[in-house]
C-alpha atoms as a PDB file:
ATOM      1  CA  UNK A   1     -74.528  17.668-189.377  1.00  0.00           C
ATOM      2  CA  UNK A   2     -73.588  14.100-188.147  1.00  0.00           C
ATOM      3  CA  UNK A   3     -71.162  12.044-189.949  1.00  0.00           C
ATOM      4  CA  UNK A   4     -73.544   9.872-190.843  1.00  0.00           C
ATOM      5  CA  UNK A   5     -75.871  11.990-192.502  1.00  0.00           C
ATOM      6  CA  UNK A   6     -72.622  13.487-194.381  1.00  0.00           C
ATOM      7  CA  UNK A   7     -71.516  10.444-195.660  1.00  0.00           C
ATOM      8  CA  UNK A   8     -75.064   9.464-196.860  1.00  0.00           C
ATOM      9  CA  UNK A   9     -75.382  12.623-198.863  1.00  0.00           C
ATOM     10  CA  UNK A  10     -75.166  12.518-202.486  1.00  0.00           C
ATOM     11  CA  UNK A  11     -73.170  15.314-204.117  1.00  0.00           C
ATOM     12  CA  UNK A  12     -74.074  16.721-207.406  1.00  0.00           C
ATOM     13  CA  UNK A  13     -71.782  15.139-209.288  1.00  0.00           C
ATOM     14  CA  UNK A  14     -72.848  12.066-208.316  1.00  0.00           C
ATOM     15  CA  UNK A  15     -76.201  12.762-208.658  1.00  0.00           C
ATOM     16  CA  UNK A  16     -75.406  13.546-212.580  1.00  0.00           C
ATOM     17  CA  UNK A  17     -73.406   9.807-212.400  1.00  0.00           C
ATOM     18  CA  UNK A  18     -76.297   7.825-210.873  1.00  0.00           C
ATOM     19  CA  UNK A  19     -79.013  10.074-213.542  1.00  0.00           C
ATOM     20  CA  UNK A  20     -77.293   8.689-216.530  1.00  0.00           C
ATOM     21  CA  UNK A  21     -76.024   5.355-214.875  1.00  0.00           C
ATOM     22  CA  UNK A  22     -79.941   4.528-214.025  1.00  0.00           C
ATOM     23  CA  UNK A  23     -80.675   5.925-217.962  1.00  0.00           C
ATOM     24  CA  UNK A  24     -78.235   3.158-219.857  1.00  0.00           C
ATOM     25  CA  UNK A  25     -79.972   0.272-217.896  1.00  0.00           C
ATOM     26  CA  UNK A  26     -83.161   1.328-219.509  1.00  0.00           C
ATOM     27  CA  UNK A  27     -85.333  -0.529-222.318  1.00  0.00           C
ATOM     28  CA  UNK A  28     -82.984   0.615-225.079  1.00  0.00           C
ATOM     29  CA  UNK A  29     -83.790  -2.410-227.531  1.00  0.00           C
ATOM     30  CA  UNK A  30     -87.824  -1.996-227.350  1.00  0.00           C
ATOM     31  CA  UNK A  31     -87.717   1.474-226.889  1.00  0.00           C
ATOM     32  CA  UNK A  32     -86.423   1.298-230.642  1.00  0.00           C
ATOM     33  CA  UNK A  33     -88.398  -0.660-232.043  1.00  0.00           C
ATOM     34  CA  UNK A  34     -91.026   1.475-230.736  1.00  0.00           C
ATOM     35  CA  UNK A  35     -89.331   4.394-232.057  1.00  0.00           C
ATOM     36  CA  UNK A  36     -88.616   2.566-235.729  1.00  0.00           C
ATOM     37  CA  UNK A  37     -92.676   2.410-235.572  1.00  0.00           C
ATOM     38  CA  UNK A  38     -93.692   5.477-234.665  1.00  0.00           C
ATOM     39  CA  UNK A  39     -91.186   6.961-236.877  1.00  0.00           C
ATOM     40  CA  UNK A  40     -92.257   4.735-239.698  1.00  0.00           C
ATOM     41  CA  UNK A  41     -95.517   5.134-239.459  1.00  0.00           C
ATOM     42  CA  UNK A  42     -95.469   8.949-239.759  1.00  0.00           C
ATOM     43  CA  UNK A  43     -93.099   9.171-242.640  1.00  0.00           C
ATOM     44  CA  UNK A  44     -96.309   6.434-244.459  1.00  0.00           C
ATOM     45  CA  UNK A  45     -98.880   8.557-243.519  1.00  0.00           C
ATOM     46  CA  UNK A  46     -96.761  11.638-245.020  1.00  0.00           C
ATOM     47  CA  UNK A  47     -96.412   9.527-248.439  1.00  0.00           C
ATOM     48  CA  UNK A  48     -99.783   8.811-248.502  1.00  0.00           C
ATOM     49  CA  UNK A  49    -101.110  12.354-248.010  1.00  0.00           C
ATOM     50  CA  UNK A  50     -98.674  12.835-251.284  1.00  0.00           C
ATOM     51  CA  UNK A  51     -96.143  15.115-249.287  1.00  0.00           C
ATOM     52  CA  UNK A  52     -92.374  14.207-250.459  1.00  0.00           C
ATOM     53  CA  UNK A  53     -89.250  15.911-249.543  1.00  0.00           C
ATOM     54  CA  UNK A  54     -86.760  16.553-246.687  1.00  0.00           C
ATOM     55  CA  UNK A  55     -89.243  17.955-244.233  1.00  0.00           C
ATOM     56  CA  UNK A  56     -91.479  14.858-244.142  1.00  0.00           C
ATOM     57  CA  UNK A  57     -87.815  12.610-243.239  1.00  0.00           C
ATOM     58  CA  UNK A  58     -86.783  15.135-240.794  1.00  0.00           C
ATOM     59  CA  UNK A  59     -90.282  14.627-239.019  1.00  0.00           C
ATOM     60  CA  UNK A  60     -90.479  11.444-239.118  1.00  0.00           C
ATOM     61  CA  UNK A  61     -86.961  10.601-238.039  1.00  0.00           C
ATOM     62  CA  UNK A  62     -88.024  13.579-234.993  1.00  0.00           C
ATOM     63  CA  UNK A  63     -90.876  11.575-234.096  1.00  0.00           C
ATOM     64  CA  UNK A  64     -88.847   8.474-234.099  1.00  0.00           C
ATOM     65  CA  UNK A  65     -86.293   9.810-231.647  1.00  0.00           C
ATOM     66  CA  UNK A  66     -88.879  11.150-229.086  1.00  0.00           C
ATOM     67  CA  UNK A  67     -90.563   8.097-229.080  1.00  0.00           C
ATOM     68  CA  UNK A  68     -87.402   6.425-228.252  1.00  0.00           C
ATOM     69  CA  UNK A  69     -86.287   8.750-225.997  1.00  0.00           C
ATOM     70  CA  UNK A  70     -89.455   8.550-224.031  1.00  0.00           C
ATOM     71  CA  UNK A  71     -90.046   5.064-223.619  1.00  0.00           C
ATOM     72  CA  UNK A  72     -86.437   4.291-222.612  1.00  0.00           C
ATOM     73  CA  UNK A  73     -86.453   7.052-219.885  1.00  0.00           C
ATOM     74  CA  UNK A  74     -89.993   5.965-218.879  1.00  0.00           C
ATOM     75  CA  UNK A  75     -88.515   2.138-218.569  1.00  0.00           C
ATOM     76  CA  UNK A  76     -85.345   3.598-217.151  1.00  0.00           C
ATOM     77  CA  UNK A  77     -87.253   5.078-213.818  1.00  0.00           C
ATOM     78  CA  UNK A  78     -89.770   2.158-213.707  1.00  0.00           C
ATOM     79  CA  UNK A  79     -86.541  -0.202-213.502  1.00  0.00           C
ATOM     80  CA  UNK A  80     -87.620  -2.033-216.781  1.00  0.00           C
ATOM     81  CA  UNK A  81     -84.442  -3.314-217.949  1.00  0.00           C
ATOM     82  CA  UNK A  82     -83.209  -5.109-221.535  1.00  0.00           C
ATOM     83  CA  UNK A  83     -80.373  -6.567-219.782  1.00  0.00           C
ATOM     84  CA  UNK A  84     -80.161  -9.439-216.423  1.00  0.00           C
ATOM     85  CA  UNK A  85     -82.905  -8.634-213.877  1.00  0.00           C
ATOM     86  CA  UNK A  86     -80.263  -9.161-211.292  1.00  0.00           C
ATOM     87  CA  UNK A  87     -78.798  -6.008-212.674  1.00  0.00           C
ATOM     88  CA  UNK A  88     -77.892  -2.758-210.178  1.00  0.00           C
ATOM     89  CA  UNK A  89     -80.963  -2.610-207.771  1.00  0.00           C
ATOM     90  CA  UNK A  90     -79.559   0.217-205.705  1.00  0.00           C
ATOM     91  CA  UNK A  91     -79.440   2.316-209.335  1.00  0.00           C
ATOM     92  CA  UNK A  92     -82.882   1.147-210.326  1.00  0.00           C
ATOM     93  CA  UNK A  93     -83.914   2.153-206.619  1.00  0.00           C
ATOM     94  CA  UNK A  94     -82.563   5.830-206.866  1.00  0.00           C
ATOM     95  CA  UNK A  95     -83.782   6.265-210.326  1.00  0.00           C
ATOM     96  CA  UNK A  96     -87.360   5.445-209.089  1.00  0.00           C
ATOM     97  CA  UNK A  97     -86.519   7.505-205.849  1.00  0.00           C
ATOM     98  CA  UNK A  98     -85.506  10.907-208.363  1.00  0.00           C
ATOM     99  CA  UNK A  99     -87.454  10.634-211.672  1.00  0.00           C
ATOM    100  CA  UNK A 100     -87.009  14.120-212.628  1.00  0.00           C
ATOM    101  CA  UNK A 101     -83.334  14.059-212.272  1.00  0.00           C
ATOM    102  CA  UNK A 102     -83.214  10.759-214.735  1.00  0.00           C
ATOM    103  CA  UNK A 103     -85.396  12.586-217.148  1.00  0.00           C
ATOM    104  CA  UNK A 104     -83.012  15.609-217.799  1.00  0.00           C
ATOM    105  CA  UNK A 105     -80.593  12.507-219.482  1.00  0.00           C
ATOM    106  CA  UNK A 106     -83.352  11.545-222.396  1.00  0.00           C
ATOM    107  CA  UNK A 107     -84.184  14.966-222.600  1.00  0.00           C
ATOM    108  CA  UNK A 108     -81.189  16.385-223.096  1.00  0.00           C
ATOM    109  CA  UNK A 109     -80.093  13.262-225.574  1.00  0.00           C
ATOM    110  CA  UNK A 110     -83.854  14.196-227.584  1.00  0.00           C
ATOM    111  CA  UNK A 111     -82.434  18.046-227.544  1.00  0.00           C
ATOM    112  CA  UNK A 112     -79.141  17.354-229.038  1.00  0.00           C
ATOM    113  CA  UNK A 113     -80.379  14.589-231.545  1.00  0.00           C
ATOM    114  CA  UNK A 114     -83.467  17.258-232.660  1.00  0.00           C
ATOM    115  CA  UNK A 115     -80.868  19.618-232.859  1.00  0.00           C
ATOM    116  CA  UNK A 116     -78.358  17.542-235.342  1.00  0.00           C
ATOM    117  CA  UNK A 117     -81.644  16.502-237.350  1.00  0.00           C
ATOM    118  CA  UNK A 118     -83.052  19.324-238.323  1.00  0.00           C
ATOM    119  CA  UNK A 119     -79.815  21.464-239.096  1.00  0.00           C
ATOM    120  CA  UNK A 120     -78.504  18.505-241.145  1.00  0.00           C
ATOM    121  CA  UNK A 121     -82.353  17.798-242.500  1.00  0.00           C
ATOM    122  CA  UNK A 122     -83.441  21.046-242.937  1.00  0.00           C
ATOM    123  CA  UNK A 123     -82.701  24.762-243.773  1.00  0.00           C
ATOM    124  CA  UNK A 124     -84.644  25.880-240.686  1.00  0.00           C
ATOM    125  CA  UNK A 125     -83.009  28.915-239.169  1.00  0.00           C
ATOM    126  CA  UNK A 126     -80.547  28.021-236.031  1.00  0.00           C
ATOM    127  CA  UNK A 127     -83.124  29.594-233.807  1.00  0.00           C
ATOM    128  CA  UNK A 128     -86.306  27.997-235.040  1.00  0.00           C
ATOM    129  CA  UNK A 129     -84.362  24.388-234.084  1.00  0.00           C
ATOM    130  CA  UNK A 130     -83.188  25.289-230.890  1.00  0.00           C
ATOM    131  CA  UNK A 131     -87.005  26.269-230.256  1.00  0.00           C
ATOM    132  CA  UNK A 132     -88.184  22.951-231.734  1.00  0.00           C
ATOM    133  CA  UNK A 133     -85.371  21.021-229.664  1.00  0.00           C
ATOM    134  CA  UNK A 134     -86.158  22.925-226.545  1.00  0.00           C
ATOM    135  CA  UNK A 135     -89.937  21.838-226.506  1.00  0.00           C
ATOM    136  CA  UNK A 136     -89.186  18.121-227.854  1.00  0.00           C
ATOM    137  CA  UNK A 137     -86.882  18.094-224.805  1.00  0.00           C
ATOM    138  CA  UNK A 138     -89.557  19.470-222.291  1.00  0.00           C
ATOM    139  CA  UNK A 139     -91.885  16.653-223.754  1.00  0.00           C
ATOM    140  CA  UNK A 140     -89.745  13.845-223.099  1.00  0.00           C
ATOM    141  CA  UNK A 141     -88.777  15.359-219.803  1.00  0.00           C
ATOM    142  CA  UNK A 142     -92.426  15.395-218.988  1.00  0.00           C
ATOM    143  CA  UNK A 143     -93.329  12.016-220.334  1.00  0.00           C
ATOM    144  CA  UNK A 144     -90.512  10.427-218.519  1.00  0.00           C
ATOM    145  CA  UNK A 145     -90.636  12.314-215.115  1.00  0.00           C
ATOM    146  CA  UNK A 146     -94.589  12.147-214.695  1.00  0.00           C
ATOM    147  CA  UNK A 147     -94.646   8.423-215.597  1.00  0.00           C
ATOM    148  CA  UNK A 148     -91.497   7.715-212.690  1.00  0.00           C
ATOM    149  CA  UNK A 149     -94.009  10.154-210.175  1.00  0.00           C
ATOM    150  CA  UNK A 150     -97.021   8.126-210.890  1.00  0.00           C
ATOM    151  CA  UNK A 151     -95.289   5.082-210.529  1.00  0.00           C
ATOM    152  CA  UNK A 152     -93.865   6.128-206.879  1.00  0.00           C
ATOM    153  CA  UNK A 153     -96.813   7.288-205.839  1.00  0.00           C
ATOM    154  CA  UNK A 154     -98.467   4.444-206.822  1.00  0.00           C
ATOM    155  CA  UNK A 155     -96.027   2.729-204.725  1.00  0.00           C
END
């Protein structure tokens, strides 16, 4: 290996660094208002059906944080900022360059945020919300990392 091509190399640590560097320059503002929608709009159409209780907050406040989580990730590997558009292009570049990589960081926020709601929310069994978590996390992961593979492709 040349020195070159050593000192071009990205270790995994950095890799982590750069994945959640390119996710806090994302839409974070819009992404919740987006989320404050969606997440108001299902706990009115659980009111209206005439369901009340904990359940119906816990799933709307759920839906509220994976619509969050996935338009902020999505923004976050388009290079969509809420902050200067002079901001960080070589961190926009590699988070367009390794969507999947920046979409473990939402996914693994939506995880531990599903997690926290429904034990606190809820009296659902420990295993029941990891299993909830798990596949709210695999959405946004999908959301975000097909969206930032379209988008290069498209490129």
């Amino acid at each position: 290996m040349s020195r070159s091509s050593r000192s071009s190399a990205v270790s995994v640590s950095e890799q982590r660094h750069l994945a959640v560097a390119s996710v806090t320059l994302g839409p974070w503002r819009p992404a919740a208002v987006v989320g404050a929608l969606g997440g108001g709009v299902s706990l009115a159409l659980h009111v209206v059906h005439g369901h009340f209780g904990l359940g119906i907050l816990t799933g709307a406040v759920s839906v509220a944080a994976l619509l969050f989580f996935s338009v902020g990730g999505a923004g976050s590997v388009l290079g969509y900022t809420s902050r200067g558009a002079g901001r960080d292009h070589r961190i926009k570049r590699w988070a367009r360059a390794h969507p999947w990589r920046v979409a473990a960081v939402p996914a693994a926020a939506m995880f531990c945020t599903d997690l926290v709601i429904r034990q606190v929310l809820t009296s659902q069994g420990l295993f029941s919300t990891i299993w909830t978590g798990l596949w709210h996390a695999a959405l946004v992961a999908a959301v975000v990392g097909v969206v930032g593979s379209v988008a290069a492709a498209r490129r």
